[in-house]
Protein backbone atom coordinates (compact mmCIF):
# COMPACT_ATOMS: atom_id res chain seq x y z
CA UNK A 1 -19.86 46.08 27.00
CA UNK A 2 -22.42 46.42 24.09
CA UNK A 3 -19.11 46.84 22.03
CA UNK A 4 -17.84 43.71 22.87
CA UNK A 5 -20.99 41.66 22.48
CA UNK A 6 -21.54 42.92 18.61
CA UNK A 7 -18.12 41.71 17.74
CA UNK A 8 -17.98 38.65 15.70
CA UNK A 9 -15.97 36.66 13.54
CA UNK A 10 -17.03 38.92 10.75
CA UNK A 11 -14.88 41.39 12.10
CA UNK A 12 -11.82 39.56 11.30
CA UNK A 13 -9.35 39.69 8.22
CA UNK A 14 -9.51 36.79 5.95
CA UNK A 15 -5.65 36.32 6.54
CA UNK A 16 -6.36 35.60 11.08
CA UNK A 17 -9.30 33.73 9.94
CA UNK A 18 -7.40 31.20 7.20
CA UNK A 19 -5.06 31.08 10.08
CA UNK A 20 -7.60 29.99 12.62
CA UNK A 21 -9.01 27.34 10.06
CA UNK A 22 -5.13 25.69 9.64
CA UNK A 23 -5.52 24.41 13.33
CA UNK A 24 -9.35 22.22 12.34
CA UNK A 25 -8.75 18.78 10.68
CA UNK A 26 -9.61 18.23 7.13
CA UNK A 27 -13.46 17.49 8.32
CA UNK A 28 -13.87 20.32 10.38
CA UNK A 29 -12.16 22.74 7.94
CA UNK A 30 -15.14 21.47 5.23
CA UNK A 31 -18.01 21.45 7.99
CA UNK A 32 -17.06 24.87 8.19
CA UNK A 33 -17.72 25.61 4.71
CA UNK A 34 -21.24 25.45 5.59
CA UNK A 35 -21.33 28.50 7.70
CA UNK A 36 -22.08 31.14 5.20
CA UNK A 37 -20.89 32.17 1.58
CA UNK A 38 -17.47 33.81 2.78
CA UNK A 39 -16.28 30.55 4.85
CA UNK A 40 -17.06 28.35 2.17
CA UNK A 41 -15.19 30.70 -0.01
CA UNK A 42 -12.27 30.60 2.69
CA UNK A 43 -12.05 27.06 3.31
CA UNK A 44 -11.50 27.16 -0.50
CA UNK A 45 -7.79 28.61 -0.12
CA UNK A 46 -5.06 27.04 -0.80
CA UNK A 47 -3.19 28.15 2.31
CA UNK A 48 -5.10 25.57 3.86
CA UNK A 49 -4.42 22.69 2.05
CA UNK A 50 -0.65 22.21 1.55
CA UNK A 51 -0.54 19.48 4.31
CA UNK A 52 -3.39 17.46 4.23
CA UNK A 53 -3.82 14.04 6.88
CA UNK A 54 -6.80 12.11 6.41
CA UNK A 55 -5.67 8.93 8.72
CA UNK A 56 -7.42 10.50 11.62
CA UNK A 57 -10.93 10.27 9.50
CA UNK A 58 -12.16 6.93 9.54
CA UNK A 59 -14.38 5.72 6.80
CA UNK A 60 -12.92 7.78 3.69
CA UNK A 61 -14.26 5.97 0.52
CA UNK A 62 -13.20 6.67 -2.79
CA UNK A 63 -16.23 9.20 -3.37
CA UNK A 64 -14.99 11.87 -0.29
CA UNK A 65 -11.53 11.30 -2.29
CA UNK A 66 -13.34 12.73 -5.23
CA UNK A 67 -15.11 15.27 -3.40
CA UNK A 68 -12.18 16.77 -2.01
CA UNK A 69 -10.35 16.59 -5.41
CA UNK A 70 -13.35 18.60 -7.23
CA UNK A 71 -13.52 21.01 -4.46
CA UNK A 72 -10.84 21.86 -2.27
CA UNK A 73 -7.94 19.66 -3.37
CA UNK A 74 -5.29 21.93 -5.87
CA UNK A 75 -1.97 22.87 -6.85
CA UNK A 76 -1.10 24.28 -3.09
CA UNK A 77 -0.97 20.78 -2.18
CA UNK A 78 2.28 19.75 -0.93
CA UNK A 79 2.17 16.98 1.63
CA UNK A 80 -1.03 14.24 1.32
CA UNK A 81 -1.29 11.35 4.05
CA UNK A 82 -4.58 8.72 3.44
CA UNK A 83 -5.78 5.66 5.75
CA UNK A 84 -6.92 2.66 3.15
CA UNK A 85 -9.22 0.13 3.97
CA UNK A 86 -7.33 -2.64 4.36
CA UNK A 87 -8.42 -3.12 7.72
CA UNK A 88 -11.77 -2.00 7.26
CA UNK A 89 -15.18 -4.59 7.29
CA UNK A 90 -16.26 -2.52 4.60
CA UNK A 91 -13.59 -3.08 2.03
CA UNK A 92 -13.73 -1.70 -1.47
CA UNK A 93 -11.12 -0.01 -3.80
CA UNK A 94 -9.97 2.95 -2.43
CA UNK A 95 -7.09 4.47 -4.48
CA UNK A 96 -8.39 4.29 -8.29
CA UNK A 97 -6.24 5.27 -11.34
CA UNK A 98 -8.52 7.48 -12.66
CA UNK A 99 -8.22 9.59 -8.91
CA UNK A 100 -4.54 8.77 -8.90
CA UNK A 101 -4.33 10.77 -13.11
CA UNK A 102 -6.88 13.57 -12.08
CA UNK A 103 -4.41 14.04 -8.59
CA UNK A 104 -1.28 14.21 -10.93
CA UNK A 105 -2.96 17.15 -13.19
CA UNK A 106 -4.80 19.32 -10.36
CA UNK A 107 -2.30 18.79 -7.65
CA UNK A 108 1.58 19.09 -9.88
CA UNK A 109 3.20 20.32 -6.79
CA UNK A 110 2.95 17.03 -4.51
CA UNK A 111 6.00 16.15 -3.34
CA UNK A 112 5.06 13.96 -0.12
CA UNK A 113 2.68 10.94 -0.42
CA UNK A 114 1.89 8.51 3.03
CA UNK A 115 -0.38 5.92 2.66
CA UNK A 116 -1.39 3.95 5.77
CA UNK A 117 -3.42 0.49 5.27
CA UNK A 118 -3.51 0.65 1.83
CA UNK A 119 -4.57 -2.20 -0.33
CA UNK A 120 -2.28 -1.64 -3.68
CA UNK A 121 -2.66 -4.62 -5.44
CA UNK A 122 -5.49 -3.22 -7.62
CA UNK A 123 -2.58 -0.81 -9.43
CA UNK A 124 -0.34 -2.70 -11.95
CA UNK A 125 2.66 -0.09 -11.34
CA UNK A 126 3.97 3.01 -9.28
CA UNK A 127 3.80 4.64 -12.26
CA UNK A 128 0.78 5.77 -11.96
CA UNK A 129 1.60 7.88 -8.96
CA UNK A 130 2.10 11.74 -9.46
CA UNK A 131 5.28 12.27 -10.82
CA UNK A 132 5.61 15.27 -9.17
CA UNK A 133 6.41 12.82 -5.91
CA UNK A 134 10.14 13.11 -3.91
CA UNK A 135 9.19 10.82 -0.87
CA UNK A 136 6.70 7.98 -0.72
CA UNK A 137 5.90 6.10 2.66
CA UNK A 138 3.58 3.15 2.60
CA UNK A 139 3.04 1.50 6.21
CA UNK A 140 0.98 -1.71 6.27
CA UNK A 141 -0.19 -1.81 2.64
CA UNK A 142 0.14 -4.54 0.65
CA UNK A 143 1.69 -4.17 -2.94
CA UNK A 144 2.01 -6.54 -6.59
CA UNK A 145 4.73 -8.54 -7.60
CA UNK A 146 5.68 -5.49 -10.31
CA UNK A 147 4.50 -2.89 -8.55
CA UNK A 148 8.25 -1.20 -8.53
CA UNK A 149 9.00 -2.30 -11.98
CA UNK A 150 8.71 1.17 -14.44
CA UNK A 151 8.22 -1.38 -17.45
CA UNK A 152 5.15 -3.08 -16.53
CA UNK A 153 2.80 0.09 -17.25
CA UNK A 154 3.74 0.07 -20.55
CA UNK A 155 3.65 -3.37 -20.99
CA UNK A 156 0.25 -3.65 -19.64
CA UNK A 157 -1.23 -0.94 -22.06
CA UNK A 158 0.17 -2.84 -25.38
CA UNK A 159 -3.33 -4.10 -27.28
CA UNK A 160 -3.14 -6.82 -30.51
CA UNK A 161 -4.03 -3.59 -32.66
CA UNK A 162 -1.56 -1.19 -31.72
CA UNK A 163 1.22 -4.78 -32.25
CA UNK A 164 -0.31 -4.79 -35.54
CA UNK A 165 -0.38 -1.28 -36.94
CA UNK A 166 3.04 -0.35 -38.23
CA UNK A 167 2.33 3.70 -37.23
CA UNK A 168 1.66 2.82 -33.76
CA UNK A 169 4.99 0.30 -33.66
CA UNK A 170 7.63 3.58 -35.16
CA UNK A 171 5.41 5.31 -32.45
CA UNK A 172 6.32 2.93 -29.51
CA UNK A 173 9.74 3.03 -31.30
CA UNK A 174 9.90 7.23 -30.66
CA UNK A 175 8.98 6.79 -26.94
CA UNK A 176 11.01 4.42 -26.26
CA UNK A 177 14.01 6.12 -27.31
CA UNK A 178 12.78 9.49 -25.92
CA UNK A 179 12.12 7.09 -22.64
CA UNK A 180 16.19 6.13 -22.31
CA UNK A 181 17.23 9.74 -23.21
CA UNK A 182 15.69 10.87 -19.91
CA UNK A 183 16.93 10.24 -16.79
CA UNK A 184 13.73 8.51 -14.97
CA UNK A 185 9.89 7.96 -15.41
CA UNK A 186 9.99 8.12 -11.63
CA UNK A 187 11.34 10.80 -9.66
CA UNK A 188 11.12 9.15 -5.76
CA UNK A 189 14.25 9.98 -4.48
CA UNK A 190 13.13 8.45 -0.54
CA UNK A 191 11.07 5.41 -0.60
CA UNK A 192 9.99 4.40 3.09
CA UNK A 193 8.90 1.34 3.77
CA UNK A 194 7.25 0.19 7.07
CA UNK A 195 5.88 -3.08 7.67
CA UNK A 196 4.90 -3.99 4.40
CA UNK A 197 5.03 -8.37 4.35
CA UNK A 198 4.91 -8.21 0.57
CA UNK A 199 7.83 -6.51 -0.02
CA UNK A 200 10.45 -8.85 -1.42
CA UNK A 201 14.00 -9.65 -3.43
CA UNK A 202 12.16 -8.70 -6.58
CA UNK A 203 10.70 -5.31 -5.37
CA UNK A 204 14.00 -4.50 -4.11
CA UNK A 205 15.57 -5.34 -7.53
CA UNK A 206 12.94 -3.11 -9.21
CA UNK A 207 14.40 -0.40 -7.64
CA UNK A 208 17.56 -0.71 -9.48
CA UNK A 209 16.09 0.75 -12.16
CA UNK A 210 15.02 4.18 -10.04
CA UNK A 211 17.97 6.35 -11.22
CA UNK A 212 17.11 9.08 -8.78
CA UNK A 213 16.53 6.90 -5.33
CA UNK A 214 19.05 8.14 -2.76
CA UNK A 215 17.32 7.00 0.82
CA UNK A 216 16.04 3.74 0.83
CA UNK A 217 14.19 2.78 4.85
CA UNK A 218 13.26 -0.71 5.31
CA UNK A 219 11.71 -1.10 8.40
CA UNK A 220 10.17 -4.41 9.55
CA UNK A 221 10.32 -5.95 5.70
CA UNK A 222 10.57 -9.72 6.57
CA UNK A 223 11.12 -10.82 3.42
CA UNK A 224 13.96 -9.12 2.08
CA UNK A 225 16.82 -11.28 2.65
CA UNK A 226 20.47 -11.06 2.57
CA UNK A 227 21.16 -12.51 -1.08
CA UNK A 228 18.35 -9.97 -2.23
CA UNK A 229 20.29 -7.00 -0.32
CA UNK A 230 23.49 -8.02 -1.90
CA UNK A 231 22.47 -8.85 -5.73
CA UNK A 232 20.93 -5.05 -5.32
CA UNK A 233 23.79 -3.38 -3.58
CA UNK A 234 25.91 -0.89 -6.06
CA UNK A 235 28.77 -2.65 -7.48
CA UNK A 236 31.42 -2.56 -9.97
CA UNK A 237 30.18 -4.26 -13.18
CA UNK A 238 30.58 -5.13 -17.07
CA UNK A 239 28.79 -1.41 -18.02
CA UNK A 240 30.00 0.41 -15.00
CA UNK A 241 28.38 0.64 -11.32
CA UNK A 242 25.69 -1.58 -11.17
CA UNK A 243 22.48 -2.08 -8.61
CA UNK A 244 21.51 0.70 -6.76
CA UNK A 245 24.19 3.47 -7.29
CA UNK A 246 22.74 6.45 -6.37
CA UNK A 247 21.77 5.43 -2.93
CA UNK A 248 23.32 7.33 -0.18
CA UNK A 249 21.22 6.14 2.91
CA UNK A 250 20.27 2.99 3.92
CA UNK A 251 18.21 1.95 6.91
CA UNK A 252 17.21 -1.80 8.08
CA UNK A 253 15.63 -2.64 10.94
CA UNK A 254 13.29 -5.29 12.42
CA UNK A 255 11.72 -4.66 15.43
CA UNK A 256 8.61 -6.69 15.52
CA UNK A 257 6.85 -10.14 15.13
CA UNK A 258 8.64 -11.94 18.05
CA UNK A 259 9.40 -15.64 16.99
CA UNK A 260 9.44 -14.85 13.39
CA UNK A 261 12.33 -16.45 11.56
CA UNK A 262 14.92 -14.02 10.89
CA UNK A 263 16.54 -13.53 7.99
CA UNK A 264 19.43 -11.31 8.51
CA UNK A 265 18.92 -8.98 5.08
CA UNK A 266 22.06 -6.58 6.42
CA UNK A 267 24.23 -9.74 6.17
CA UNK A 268 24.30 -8.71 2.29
CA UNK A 269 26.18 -5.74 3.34
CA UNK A 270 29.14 -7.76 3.81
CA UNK A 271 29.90 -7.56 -0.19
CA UNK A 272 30.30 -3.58 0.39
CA UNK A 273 28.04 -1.00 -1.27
CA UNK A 274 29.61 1.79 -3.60
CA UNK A 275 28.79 5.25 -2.46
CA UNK A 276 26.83 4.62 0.85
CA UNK A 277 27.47 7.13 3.27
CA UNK A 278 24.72 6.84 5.95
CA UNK A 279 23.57 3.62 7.12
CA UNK A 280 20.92 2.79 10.29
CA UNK A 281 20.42 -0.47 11.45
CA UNK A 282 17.42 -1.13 14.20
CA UNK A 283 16.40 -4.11 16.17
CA UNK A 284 17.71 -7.54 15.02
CA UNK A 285 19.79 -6.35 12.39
CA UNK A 286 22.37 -4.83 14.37
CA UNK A 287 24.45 -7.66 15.09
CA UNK A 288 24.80 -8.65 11.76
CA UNK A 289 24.73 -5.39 10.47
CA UNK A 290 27.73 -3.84 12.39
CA UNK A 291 29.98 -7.51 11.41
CA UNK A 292 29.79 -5.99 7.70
CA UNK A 293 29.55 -2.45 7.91
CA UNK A 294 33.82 -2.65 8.09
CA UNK A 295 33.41 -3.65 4.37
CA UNK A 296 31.59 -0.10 3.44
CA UNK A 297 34.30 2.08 2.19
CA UNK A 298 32.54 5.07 1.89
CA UNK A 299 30.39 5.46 5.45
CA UNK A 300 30.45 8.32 6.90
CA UNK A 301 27.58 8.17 9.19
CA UNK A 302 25.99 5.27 11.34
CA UNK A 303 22.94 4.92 13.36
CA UNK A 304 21.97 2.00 15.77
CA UNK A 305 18.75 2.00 17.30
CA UNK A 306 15.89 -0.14 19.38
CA UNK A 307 18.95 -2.52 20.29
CA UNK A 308 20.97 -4.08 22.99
CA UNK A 309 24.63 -3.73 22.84
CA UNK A 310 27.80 -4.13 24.67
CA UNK A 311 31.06 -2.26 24.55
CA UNK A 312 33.30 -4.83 23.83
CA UNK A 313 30.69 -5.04 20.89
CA UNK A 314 30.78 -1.73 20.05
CA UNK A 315 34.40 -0.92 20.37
CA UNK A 316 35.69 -4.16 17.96
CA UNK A 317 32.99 -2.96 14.97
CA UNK A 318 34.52 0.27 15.21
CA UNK A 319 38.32 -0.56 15.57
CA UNK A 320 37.72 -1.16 11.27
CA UNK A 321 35.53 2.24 10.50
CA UNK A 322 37.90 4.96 10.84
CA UNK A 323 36.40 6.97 7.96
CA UNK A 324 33.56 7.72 10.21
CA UNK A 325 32.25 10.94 11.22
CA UNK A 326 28.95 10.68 13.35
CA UNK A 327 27.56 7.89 15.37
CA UNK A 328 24.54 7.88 16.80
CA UNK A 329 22.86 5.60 19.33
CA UNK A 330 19.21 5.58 19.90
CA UNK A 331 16.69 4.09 22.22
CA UNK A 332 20.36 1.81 23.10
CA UNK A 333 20.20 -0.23 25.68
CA UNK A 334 23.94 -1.43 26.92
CA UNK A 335 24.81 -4.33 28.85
CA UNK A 336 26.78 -3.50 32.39
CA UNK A 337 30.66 -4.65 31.78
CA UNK A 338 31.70 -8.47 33.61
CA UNK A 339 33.66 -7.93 36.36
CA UNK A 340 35.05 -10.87 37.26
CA UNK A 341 34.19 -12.79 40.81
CA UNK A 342 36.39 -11.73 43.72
CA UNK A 343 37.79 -14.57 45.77
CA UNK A 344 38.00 -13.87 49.41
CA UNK A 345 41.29 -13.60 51.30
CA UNK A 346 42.81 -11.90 47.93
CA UNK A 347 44.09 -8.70 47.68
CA UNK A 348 46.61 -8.66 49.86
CA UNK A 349 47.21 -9.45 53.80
CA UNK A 350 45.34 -10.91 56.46
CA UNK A 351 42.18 -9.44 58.29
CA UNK A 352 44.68 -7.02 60.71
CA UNK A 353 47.69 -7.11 58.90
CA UNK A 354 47.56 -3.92 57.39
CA UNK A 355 45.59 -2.05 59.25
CA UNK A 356 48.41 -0.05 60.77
CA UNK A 357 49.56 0.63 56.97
CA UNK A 358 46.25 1.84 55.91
CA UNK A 359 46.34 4.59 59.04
CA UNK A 360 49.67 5.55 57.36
CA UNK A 361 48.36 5.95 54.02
CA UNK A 362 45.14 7.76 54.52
CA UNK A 363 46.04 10.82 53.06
CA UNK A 364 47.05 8.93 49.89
CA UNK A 365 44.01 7.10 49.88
CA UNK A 366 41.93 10.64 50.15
CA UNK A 367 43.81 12.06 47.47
CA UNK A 368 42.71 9.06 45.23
CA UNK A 369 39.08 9.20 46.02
CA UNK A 370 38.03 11.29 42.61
CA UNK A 371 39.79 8.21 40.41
CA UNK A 372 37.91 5.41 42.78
CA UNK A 373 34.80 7.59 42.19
CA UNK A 374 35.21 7.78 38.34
CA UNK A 375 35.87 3.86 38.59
CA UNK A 376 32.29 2.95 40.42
CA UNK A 377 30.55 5.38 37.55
CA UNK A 378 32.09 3.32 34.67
CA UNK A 379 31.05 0.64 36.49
CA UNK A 380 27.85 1.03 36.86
CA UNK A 381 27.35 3.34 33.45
CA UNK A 382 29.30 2.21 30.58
CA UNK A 383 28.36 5.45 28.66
CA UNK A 384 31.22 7.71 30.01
CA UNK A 385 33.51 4.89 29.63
CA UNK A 386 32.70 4.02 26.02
CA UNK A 387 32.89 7.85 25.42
CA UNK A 388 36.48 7.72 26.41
CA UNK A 389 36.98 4.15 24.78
CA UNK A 390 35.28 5.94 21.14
CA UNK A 391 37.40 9.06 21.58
CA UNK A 392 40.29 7.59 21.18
CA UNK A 393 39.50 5.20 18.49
CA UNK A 394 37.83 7.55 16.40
CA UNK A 395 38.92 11.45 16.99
CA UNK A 396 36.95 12.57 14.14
CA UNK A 397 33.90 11.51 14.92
CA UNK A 398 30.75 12.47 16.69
CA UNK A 399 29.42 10.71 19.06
CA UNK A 400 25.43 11.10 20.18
CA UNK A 401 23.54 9.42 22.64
CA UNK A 402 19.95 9.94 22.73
CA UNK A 403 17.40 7.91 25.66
CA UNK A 404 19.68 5.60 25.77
CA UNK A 405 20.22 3.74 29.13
CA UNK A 406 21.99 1.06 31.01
CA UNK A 407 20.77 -2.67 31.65
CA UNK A 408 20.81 -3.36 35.73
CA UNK A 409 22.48 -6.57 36.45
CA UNK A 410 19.75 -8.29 38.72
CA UNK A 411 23.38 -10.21 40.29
């Protein structure tokens, strides 16, 4: 027993110990720095800090953002989620671009940014982000007018004295052209956007100019409207395909603000979109959404979610996409079919007319009970029904249901 009780953390390889720091959050991991020399050497390790969440610690000002960027933050840094203070009493700036330029040189391999309650409008342009960055999410922030637009930056740099000097103009001149021979100053290939108010038609038409944008998720973006969704969709035009080209997945959904007046942004979809192969529609757009998506040409896969829907709806939207392959319904809720009333006395004789025919035809009527079975099921669950229904109209594709469920008909 005096064995056991002189055992200690000491005792244990770095490697068990690094893995018993992954499971503390960001403020435990640098409380435990203050242990003794080895932790804080540990907690150090870049094993440690590929995934980083700070939206569970409230109260992160701009100077723990530098702390952690002197100290811990480097180039194991993969995945980086922050909580600004948008909501907060206390206010301030939070993301600066001095933190945003020293983040871009210590941490070159971040490929995930989320920001949560962010307050934006203090940066004149994305731009400034990493551009090490694949996939930004921004939920609740609020953003500029040109915050999308990769020209502004530049723009907003220009000073009378570099106008005036004729160096710094055949300068400008050289990065300019060395600007259009590569493909992109911004390398976001998913942009996620999740109730953000400010988004609008003009954000969404600064992404035109993203070459390398392939998943585009609106999600609760009340401003984006249907003539904004269409002028941005990819097209045939004068120079080729215009608007967003590269785009290969497209969700819309609006799920929230009850009574707010709906605009109907998957409308635009009616126009068609050039190389769109996934699309998800959510919540109000559905209805709308699925009366255009027959005018995709190239959809392969679509998703309906946080919805109500009936088969008669379902079945006519998809009598026009043959070319599809999956389908997916999720968090569906589907109506129960009509029957319609039955009128008494119908249905053939009187009260004890046949009665002496139905003794002669029980063992007809037994052998039919499976089908009269299968009949009260599709009555009361569409789903197996609408399998069937789907099958048939589309043998190609697969069909998913996932906590979906049926609405009871209080009659």
């Amino acid at each position: 027993m005096d064995e056991y009780k002189a055992c200690n953390l000491d005792y244990f390889p770095e490697n068990i110990l690094i893995d018993v720091l992954s499971f503390l959050s960001v403020r435990e991991v640098v409380r435990a720095g203050r242990v003794c020399k080895r932790w804080k050497r540990l907690v150090k390790d870049q094993r440690l800090w590929r995934l980083v969440d700070l939206t569970t610690w409230k109260g992160v000002t701009s100077r723990i953002l530098w702390l952690l960027l002197r100290q811990y933050l480097g180039c194991g840094l993969r995945c980086l989620r922050l909580r600004g203070l948008l909501l907060s009493a206390r206010g301030g700036t939070f993301l600066s671009e001095s933190w945003l330029k020293a983040l871009s040189t210590k941490c070159p391999r971040l490929s995930k940014l989320y920001l949560l309650h962010a307050d934006l409008r203090g940066l004149p342009s994305c731009q400034l982000l990493p551009p090490s960055l694949q996939i930004l999410e921004l939920r609740g922030c609020e953003l500029p007018r040109e915050f999308f637009n990769q020209t502004s930056l530049a723009s907003s740099q220009e000073t009378p004295e570099a106008t005036s000097s004729v160096g710094a103009q055949q300068k400008r001149r050289d990065q300019k052209g060395k600007g259009q021979a590569s493909p992109s100053g911004i390398g976001i290939d998913t942009l996620v956007l999740n109730n953000v108010p400010s988004f609008t038609d003009q954000h969404l038409q600064s992404l035109t100019t993203w070459e390398r944008l392939r998943r585009l998720e609106l999600r609760d973006t009340f401003r984006v409207t249907a003539n904004g969704l269409r002028s941005s969709a990819a097209k045939e035009g004068v120079c080729g395909v215009e608007g967003l080209s590269r785009l290969k997945f497209l969700e819309i959904g609006i799920t929230g603000r009850q009574g707010y007046q709906l605009q109907m942004a998957s409308l635009g979809l009616g126009a068609g979109w050039l190389g769109l192969e996934e699309l998800s529609l959510g919540g109000k757009e559905v209805g709308p959404g699925l009366l255009c998506a027959s005018r995709l040409k190239d959809l392969k896969c679509l998703c309906l979610w946080a919805c109500t829907l009936s088969k008669m709806q379902i079945v006519r939207s998809c009598r026009m996409l043959r070319g599809l392959r999956r389908l997916e319904f999720l968090d569906v809720i589907f109506q129960p079919p009509q029957c319609p009333p039955v009128v008494e006395g119908e249905g053939g004789g009187g009260v004890g007319g046949g009665g002496g025919e139905e003794q002669d035809n029980d063992e007809a009527a037994g052998g039919d009970n499976s089908n009269d079975e299968n009949r009260t099921l599709d009555a009361n669950d569409p789903i197996p029904s609408l399998r069937r229904s789907l099958a048939a109209l589309l043998p190609s594709c697969t069909v998913v249901f996932t906590n979906c469920s049926v609405q009871i008909n209080p009659d």
